[in-house]
C-alpha atoms as a PDB file:
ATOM      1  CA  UNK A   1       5.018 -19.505 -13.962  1.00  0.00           C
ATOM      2  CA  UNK A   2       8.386 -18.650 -15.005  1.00  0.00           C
ATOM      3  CA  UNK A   3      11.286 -17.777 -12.992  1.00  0.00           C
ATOM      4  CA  UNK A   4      12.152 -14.800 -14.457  1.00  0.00           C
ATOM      5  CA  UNK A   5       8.303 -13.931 -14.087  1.00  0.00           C
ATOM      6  CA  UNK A   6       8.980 -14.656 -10.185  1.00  0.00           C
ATOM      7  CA  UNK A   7      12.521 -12.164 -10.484  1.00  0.00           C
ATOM      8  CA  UNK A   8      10.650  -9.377 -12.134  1.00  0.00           C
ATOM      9  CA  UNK A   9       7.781  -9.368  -9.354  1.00  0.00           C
ATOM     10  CA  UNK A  10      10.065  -9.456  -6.498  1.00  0.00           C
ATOM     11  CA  UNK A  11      12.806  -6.048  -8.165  1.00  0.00           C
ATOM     12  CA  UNK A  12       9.132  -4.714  -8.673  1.00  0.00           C
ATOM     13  CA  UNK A  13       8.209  -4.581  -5.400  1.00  0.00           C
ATOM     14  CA  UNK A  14      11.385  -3.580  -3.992  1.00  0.00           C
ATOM     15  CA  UNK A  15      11.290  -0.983  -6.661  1.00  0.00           C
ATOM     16  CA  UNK A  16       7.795  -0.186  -4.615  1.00  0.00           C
ATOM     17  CA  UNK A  17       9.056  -0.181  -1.046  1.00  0.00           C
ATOM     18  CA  UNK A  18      11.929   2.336  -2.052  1.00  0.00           C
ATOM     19  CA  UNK A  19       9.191   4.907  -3.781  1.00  0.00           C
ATOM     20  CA  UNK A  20       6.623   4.378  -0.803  1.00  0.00           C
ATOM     21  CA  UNK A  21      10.026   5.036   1.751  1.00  0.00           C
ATOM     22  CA  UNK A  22      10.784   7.819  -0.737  1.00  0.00           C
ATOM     23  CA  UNK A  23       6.903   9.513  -0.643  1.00  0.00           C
ATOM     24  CA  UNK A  24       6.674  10.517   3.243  1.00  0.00           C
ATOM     25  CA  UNK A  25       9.515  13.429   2.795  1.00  0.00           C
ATOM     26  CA  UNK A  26       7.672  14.631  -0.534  1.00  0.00           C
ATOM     27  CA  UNK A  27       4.286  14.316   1.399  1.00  0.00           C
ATOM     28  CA  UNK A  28       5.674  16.559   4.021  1.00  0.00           C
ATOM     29  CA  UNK A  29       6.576  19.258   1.612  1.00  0.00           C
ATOM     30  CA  UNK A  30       2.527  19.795   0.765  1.00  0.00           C
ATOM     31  CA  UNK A  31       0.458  22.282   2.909  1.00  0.00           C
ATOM     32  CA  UNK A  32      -1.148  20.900   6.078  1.00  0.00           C
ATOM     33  CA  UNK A  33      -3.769  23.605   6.129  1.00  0.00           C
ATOM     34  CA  UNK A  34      -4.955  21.763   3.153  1.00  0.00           C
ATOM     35  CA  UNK A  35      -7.991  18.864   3.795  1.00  0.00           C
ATOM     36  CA  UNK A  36      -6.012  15.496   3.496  1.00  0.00           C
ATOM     37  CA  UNK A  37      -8.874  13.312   1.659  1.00  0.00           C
ATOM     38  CA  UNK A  38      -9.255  16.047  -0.943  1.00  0.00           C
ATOM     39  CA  UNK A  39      -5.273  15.908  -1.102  1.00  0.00           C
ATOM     40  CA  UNK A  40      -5.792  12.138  -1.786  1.00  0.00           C
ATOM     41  CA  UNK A  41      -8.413  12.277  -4.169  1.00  0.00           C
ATOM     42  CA  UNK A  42      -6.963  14.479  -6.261  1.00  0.00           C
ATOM     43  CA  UNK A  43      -3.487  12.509  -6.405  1.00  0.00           C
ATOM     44  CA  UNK A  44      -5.210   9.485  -7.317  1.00  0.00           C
ATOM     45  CA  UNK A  45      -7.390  11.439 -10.002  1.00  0.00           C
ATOM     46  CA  UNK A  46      -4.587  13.249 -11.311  1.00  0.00           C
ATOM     47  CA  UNK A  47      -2.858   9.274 -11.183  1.00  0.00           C
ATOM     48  CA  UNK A  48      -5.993   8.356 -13.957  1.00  0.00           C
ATOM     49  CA  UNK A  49      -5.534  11.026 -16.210  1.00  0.00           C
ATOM     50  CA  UNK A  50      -1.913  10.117 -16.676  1.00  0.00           C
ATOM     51  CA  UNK A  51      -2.849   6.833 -17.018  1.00  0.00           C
ATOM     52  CA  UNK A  52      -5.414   6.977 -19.320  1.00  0.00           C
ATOM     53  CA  UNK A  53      -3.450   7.122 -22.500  1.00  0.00           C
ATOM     54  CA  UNK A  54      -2.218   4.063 -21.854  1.00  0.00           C
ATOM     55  CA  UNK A  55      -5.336   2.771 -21.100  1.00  0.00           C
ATOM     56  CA  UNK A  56      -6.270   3.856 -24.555  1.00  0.00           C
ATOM     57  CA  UNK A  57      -3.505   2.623 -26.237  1.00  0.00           C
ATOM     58  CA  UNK A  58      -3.904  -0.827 -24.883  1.00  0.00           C
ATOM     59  CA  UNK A  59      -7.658  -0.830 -25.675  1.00  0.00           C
ATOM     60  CA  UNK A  60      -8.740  -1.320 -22.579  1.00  0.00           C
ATOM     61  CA  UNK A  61     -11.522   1.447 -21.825  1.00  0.00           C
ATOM     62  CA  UNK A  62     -14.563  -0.482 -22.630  1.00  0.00           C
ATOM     63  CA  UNK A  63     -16.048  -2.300 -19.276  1.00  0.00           C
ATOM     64  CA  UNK A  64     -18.752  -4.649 -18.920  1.00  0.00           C
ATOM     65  CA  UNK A  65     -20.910  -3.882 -15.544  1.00  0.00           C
ATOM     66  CA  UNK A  66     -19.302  -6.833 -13.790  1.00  0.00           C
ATOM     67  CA  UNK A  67     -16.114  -4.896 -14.263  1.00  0.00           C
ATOM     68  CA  UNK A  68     -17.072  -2.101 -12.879  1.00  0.00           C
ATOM     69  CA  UNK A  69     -18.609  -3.312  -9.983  1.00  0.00           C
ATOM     70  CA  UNK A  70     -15.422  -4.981  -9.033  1.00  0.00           C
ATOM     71  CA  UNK A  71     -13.562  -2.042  -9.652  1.00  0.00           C
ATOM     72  CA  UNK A  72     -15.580   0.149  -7.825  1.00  0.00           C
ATOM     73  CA  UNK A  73     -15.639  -2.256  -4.967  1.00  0.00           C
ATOM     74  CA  UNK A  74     -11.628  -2.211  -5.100  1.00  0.00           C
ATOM     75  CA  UNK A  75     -11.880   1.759  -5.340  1.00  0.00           C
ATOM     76  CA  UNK A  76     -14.312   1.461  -2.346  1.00  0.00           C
ATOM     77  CA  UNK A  77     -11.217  -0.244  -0.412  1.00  0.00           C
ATOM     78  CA  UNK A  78      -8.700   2.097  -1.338  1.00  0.00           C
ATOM     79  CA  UNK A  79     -11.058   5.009  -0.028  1.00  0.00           C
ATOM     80  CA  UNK A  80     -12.209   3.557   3.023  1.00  0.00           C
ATOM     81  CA  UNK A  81      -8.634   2.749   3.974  1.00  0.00           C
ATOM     82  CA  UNK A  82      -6.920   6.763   3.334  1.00  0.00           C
ATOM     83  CA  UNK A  83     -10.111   7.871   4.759  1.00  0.00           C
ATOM     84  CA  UNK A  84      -9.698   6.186   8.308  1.00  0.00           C
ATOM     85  CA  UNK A  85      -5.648   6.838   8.130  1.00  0.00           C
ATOM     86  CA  UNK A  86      -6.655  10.566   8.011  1.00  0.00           C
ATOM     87  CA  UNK A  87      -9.335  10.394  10.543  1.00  0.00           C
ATOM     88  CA  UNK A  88      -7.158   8.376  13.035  1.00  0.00           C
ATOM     89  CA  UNK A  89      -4.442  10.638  12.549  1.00  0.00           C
ATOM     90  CA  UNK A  90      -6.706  13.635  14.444  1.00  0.00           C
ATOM     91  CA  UNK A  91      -6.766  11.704  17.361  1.00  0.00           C
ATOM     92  CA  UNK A  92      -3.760   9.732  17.666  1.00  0.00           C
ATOM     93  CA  UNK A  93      -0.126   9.739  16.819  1.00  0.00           C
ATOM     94  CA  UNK A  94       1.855   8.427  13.284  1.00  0.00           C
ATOM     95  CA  UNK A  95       3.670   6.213  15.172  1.00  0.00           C
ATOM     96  CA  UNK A  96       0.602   4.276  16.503  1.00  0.00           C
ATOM     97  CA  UNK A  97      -0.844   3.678  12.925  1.00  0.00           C
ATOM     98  CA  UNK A  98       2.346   2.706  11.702  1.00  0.00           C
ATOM     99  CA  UNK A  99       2.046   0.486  14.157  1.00  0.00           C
ATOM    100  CA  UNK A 100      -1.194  -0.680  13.536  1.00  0.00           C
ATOM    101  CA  UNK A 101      -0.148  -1.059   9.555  1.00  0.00           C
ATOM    102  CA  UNK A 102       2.094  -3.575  10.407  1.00  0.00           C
ATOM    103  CA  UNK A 103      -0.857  -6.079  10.850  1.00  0.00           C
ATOM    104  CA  UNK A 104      -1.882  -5.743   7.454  1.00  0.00           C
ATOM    105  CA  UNK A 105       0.124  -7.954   5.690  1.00  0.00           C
ATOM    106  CA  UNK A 106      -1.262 -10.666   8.618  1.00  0.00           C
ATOM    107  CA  UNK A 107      -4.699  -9.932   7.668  1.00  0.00           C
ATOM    108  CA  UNK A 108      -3.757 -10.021   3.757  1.00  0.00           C
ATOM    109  CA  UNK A 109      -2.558 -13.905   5.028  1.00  0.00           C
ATOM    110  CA  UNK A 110      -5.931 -14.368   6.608  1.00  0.00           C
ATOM    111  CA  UNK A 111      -8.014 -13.163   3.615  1.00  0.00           C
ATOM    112  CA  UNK A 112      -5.890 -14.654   1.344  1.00  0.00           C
ATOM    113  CA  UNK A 113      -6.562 -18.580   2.783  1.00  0.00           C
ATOM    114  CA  UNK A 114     -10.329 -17.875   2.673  1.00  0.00           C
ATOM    115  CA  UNK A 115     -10.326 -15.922  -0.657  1.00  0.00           C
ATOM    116  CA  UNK A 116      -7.263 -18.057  -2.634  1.00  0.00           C
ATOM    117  CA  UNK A 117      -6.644 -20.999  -0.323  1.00  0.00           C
ATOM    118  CA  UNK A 118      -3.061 -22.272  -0.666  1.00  0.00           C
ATOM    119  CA  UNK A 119      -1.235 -25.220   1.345  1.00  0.00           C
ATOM    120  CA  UNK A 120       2.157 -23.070   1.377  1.00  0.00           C
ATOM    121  CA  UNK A 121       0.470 -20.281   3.202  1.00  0.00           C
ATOM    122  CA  UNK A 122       1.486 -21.348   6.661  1.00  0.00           C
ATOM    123  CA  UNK A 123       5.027 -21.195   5.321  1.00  0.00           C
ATOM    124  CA  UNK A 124       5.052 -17.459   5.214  1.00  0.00           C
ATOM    125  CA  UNK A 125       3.601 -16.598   9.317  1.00  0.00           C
ATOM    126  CA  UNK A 126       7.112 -17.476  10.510  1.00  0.00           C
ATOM    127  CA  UNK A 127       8.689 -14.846   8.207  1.00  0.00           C
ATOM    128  CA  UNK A 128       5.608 -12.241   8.464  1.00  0.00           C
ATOM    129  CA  UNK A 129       6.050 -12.460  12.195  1.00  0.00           C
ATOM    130  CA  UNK A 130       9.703 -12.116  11.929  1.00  0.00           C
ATOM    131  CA  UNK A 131       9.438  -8.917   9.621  1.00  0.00           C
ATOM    132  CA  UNK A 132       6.182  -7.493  11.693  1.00  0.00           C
ATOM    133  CA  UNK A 133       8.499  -7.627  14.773  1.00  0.00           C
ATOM    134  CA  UNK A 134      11.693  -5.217  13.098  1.00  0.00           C
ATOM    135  CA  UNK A 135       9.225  -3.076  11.839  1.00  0.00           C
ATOM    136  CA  UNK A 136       7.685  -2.195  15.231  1.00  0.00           C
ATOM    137  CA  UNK A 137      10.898  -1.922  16.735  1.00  0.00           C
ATOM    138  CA  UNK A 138      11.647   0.433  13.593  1.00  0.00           C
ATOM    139  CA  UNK A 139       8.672   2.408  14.439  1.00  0.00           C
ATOM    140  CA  UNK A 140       8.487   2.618  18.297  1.00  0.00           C
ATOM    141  CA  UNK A 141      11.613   4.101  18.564  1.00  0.00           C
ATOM    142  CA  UNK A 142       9.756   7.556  18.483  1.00  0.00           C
ATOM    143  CA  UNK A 143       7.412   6.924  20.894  1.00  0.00           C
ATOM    144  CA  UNK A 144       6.884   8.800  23.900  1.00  0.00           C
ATOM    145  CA  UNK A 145       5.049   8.806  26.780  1.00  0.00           C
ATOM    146  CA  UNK A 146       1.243   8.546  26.822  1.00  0.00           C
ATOM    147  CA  UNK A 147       0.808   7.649  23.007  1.00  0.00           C
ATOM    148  CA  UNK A 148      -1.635   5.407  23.485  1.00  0.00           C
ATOM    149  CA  UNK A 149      -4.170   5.288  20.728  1.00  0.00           C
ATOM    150  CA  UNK A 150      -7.606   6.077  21.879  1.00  0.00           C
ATOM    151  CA  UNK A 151     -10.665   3.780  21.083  1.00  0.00           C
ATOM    152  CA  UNK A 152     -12.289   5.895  18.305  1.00  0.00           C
ATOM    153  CA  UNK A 153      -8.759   6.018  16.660  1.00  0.00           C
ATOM    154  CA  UNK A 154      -8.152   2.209  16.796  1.00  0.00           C
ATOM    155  CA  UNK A 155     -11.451   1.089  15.454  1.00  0.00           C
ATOM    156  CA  UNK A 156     -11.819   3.852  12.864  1.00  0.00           C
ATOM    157  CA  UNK A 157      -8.034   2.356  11.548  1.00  0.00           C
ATOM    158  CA  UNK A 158      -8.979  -0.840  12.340  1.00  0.00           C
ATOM    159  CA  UNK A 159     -10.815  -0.451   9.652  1.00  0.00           C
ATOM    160  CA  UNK A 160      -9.151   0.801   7.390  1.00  0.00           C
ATOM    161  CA  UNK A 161      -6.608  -1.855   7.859  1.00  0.00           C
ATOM    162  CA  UNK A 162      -9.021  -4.409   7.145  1.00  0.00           C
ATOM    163  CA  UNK A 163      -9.967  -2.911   4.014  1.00  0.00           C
ATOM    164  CA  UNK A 164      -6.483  -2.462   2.817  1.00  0.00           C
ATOM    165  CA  UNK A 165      -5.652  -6.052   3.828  1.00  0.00           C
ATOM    166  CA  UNK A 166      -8.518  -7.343   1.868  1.00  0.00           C
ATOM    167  CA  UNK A 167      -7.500  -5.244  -1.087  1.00  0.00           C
ATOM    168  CA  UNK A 168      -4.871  -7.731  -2.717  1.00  0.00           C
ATOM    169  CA  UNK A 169      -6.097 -11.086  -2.483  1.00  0.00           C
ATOM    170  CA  UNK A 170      -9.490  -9.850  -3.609  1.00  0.00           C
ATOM    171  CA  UNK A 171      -7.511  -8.295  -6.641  1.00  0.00           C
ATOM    172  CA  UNK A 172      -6.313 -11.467  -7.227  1.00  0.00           C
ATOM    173  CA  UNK A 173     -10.151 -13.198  -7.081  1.00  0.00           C
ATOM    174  CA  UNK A 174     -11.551 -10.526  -9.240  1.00  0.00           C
ATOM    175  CA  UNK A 175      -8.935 -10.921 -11.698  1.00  0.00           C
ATOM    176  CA  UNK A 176      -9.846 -14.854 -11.832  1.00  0.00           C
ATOM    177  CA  UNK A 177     -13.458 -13.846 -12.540  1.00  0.00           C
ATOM    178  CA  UNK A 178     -15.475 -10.757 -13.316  1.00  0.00           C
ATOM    179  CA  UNK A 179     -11.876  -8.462 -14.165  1.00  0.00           C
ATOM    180  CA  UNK A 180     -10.066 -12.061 -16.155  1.00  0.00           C
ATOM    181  CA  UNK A 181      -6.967 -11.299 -18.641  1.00  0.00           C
ATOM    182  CA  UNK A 182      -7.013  -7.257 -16.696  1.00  0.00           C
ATOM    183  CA  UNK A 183      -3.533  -6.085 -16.572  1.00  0.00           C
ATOM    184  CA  UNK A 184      -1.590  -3.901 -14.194  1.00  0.00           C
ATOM    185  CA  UNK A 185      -2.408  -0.529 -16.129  1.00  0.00           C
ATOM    186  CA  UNK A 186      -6.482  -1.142 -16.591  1.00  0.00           C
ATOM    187  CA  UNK A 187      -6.396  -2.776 -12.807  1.00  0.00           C
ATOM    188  CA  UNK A 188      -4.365   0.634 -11.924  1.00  0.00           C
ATOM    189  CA  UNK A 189      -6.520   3.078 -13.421  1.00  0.00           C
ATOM    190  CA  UNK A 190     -10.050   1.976 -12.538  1.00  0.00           C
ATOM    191  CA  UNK A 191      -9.598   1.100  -9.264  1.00  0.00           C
ATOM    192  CA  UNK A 192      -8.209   4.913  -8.808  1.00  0.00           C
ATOM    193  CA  UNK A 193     -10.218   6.018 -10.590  1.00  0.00           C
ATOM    194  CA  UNK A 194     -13.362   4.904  -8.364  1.00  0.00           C
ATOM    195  CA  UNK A 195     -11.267   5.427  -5.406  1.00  0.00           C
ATOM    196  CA  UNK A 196     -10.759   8.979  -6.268  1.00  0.00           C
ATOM    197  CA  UNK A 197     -14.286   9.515  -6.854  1.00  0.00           C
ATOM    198  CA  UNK A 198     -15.463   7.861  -3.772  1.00  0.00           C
ATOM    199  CA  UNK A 199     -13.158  10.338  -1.973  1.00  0.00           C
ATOM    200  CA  UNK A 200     -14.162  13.116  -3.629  1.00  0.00           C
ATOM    201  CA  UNK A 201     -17.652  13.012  -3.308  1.00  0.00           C
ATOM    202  CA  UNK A 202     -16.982  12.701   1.064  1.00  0.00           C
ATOM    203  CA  UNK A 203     -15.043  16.272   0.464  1.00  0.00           C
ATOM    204  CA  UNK A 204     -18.443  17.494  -1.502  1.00  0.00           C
ATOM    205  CA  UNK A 205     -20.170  16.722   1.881  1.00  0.00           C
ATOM    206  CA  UNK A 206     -17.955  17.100   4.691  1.00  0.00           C
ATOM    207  CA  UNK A 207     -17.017  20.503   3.592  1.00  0.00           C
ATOM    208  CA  UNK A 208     -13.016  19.276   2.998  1.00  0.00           C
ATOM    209  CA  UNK A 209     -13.521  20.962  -1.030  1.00  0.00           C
ATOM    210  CA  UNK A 210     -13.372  24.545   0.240  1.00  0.00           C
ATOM    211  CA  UNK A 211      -9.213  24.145   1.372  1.00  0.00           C
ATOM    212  CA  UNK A 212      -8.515  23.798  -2.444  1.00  0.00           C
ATOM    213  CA  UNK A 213      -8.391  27.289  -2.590  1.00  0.00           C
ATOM    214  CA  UNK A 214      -5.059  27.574  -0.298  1.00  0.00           C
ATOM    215  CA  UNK A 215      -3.345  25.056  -2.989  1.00  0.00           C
ATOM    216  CA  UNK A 216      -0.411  27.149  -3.906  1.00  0.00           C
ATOM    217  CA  UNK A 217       1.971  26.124  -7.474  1.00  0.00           C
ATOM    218  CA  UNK A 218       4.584  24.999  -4.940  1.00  0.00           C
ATOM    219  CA  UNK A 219       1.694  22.060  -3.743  1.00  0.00           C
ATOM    220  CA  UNK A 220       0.588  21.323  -7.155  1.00  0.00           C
ATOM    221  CA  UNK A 221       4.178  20.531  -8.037  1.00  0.00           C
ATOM    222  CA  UNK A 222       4.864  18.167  -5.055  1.00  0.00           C
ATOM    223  CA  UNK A 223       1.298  16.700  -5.441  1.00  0.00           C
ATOM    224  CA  UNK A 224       1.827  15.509  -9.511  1.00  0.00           C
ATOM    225  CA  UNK A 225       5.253  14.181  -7.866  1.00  0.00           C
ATOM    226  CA  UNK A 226       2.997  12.594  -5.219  1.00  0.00           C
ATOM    227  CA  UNK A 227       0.229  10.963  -8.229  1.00  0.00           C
ATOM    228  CA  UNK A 228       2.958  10.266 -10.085  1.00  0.00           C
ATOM    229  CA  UNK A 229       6.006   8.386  -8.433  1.00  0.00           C
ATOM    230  CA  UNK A 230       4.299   7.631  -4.880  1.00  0.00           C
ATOM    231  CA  UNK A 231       0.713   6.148  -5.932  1.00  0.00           C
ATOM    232  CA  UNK A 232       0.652   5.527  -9.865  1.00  0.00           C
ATOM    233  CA  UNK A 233       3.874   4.039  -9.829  1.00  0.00           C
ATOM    234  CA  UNK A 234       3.694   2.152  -6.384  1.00  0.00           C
ATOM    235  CA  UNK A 235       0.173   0.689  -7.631  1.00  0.00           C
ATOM    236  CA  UNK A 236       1.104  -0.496 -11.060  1.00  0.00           C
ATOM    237  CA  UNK A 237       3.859  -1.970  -9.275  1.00  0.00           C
ATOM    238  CA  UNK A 238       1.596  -3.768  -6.761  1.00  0.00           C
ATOM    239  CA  UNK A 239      -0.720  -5.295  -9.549  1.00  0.00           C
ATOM    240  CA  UNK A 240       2.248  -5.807 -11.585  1.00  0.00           C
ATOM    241  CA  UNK A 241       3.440  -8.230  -8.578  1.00  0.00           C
ATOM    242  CA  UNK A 242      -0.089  -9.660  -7.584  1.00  0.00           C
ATOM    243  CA  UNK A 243      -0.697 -13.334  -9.200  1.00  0.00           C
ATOM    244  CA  UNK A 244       2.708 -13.564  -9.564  1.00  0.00           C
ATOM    245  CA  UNK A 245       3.941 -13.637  -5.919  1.00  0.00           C
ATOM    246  CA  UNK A 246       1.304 -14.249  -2.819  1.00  0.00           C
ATOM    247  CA  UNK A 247      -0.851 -11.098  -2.158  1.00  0.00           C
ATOM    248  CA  UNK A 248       0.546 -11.196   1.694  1.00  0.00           C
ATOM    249  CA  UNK A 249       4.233 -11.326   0.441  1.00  0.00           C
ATOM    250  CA  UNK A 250       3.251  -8.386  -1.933  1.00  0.00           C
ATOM    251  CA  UNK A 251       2.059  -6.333   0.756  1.00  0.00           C
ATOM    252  CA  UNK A 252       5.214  -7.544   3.234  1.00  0.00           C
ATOM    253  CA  UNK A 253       7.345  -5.213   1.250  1.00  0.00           C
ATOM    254  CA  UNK A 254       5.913  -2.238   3.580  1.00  0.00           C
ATOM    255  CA  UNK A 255       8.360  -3.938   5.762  1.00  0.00           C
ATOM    256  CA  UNK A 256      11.563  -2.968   4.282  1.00  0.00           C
ATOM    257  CA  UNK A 257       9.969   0.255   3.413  1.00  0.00           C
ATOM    258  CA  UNK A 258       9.993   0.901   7.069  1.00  0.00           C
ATOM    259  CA  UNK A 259      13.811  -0.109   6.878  1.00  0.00           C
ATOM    260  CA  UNK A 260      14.573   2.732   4.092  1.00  0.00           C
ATOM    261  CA  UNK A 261      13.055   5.391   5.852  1.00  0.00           C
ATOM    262  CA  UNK A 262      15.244   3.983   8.759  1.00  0.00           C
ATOM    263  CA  UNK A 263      18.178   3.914   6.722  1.00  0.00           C
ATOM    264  CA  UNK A 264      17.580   6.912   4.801  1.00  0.00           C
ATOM    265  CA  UNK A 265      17.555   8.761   8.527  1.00  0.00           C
ATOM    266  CA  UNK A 266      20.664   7.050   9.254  1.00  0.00           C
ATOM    267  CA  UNK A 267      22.678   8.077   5.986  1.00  0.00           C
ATOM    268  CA  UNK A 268      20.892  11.291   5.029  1.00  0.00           C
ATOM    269  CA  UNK A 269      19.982  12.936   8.746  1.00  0.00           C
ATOM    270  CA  UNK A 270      23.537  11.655  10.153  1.00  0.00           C
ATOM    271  CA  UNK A 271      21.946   9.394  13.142  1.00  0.00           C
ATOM    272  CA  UNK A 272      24.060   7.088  14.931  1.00  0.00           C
ATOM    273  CA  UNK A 273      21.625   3.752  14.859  1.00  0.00           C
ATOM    274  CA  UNK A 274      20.332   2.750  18.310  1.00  0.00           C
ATOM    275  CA  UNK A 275      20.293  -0.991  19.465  1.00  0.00           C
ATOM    276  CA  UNK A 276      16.515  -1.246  19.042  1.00  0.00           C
ATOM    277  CA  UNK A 277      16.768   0.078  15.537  1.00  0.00           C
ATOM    278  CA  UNK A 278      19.594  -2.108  14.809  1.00  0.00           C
ATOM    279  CA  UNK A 279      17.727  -5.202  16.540  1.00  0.00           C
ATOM    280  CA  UNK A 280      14.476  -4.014  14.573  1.00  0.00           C
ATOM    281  CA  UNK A 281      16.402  -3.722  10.531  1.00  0.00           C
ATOM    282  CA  UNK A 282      18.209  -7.352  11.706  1.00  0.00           C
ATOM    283  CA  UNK A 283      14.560  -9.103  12.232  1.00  0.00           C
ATOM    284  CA  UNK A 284      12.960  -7.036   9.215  1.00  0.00           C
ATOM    285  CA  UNK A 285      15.976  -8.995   6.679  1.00  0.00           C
ATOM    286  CA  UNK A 286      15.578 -11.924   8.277  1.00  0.00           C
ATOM    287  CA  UNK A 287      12.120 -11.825   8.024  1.00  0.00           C
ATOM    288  CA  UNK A 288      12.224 -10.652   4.114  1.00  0.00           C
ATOM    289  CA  UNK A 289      14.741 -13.168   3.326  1.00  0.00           C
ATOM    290  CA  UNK A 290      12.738 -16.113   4.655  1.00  0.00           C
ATOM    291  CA  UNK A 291      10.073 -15.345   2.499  1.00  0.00           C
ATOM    292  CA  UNK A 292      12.011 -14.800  -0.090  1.00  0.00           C
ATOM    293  CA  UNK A 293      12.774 -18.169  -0.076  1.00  0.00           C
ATOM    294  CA  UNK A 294       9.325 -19.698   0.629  1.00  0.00           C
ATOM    295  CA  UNK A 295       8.472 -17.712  -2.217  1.00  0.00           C
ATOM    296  CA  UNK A 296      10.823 -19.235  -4.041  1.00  0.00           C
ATOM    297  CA  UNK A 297       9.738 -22.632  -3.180  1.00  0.00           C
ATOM    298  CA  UNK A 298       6.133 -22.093  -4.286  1.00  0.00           C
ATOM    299  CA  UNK A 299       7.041 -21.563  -7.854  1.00  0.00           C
ATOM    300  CA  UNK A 300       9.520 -24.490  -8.143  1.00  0.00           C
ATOM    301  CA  UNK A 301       6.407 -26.776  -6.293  1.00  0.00           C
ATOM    302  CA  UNK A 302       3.927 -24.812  -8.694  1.00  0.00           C
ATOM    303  CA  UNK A 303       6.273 -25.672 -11.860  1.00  0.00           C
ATOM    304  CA  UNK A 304       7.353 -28.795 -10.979  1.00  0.00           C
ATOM    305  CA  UNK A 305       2.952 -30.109 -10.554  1.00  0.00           C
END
C-alpha cells in the first residue's frame, strides 16, 4: 500500500464528512408531506442512472450470480438501515438516533475483527471512544426534556445500526471474494441499485408510492442535488476509502461530520459556542487525530512486513 494511496483515502473521506454535513440543510428543503423511503429510493435510483455510464465505460455491467448476490445483500443493508432511520424517526426524536449512530462505527470495529481480523484493531477503541464521546456532546446539546427513545424506536434503529455497521467490513470481504478486482463505481452502482429496489418495492406495499404525486419541480431539483452530491458522491467516496483505510476508521468520519454541522451553525447561524459544544468538537479532534495516526502506523507496519 502506498502512502499516497493512504493520503488520497483519508482527503476522500473528509471530502465525505463535509458533503454528508452539507446534505441535512438540502434534505430539509424537500417536502415532508412526501413518504421518506420512496424519497430514498428514488435518490439512490436516480444515483444509478447517473452512474451507469460510467459503469459502461469501464466495462463493468456484466455480473456473474455470485456478484449479484453480494450486491444485493449489500443493497439489502443499505435498505434495511434508511428504512428503520425513517421508522424510528415517527416515534422518537433526531437527536436520539443521532445518538444512537454514534455506535456504529463501534459495531463496524466489532464486525470488522470477526469479518477481517487485524492485530492493530484494538489501537483504534481509544480514539473511537474519544470521537463517540464529542459527538454526543455535539448532539445532546438539543435535547430537552422527556426525549427518551421509546422501545419500538430503539430496537427498530437498533437495527438499522447493525446493518449499517456491518455494511463496510463486509464490503471489504466481498470484495476479497465473490465481488474481487470491483472498484468504487461498479461497488457504487449495484449496491444502489439493489438498495433502491429493495426500497421501492416496500413503497409498492405499504402504500408510501401514492405521495409521489405531491413531488413538485422545486423537490425534484433538491432531490437530483440530494442523488447526486449527498449519496452518489458520499458512497463512491466510501468505497473509494474501504481497503485502503480500516472500514471502522472509514465510517469514524461521521464524527467530524457532526463537527461541521456544529461549525457550520456556529459560522453560518451566528451562535456563540456553548462549553459542552466546545468540550464535545475538542474530544471529536482528538479523537480523529489519534486515529489518524494509528492509521498511519498500520500502513508503515503493513509496508514495512
Amino acid at each position: 500500500m502506498k502512502t499516497t494511496g493512504f493520503a488520497a483515502a483519508h482527503v476522500s473521506m473528509l471530502l465525505w464528512a463535509l458533503l454528508i454535513a452539507a446534505s441535512f440543510s438540502a434534505a430539509a428543503q424537500v417536502s415532508q408531506a412526501i413518504d421518506p423511503i420512496l424519497l430514498t429510493g428514488l435518490r439512490l435510483l436516480f444515483c444509478t442512472l447517473v452512474f451507469l455510464p460510467l459503469l459502461l465505460r469501464e466495462g463493468d455491467a456484466v455480473m456473474t450470480a455470485r456478484g449479484l448476490l453480494g450486491h444485493a445483500v449489500l443493497g439489502l443493508l443499505l435498505a434495511l438501515y434508511f428504512g428503520s432511520l425513517f421508522e424510528a424517526l415517527r416515534y422518537t426524536s433526531a437527536v436520539n438516533t443521532g445518538t444512537m449512530f454514534t455506535l456504529v462505527p463501534l459495531m463496524t470495529l466489532a464486525f470488522e475483527a470477526v469479518l477481517i481480523p487485524d492485530s492493530r484493531l484494538k489501537q483504534r477503541i481509544v480514539p473511537m471512544l474519544l470521537a463517540a464521546a464529542g459527538a454526543v456532546l455535539l448532539i445532546m446539546k438539543d435535547t430537552g426534556p422527556g426525549e427518551l427513545p421509546s422501545p419500538y424506536a430503539l430496537t427498530v434503529y437498533g437495527i438499522g445500526c447493525l446493518a449499517m455497521a456491518l455494511y463496510a467490513p463486509l464490503s471489504q470481504r466481498l470484495k476479497a471474494n465473490s465481488l474481487k478486482g470491483r472498484g468504487p463505481v461498479p461497488m457504487t452502482f449495484w449496491n444502489m441499485l439493489f438498495g433502491a429496489l429493495f426500497l421501492l418495492v416496500f413503497c409498492g406495499f405499504s402504500g408510501g408510492w401514492r405521495s409521489a404525486s405531491l413531488l413538485t419541480l422545486n423537490d425534484f431539483y433538491w432531490l437530483m442535488y440530494l442523488a447526486v452530491f449527498a449519496t452518489l458522491a458520499t458512497f463512491w467516496l466510501l468505497h473509494r476509502a474501504i481497503g485502503v483505510i480500516a472500514p471502522s476508521s472509514v465510517i469514524s468520519y461521521i464524527y467530524l461530520s457532526t463537527l461541521f454541522i456544529t461549525l457550520f451553525h456556529w459560522l453560518w447561524g451566528r451562535q456563540m459556542p456553548l462549553p459542552l459544544e466546545l468540550a464535545g468538537a475538542l474530544l471529536v479532534g482528538i479523537g480523529m487525530f489519534a486515529l489518524l495516526i494509528s492509521s498511519r502506523r498500520a500502513v508503515s507496519a503493513m509496508v514495512q512486513s
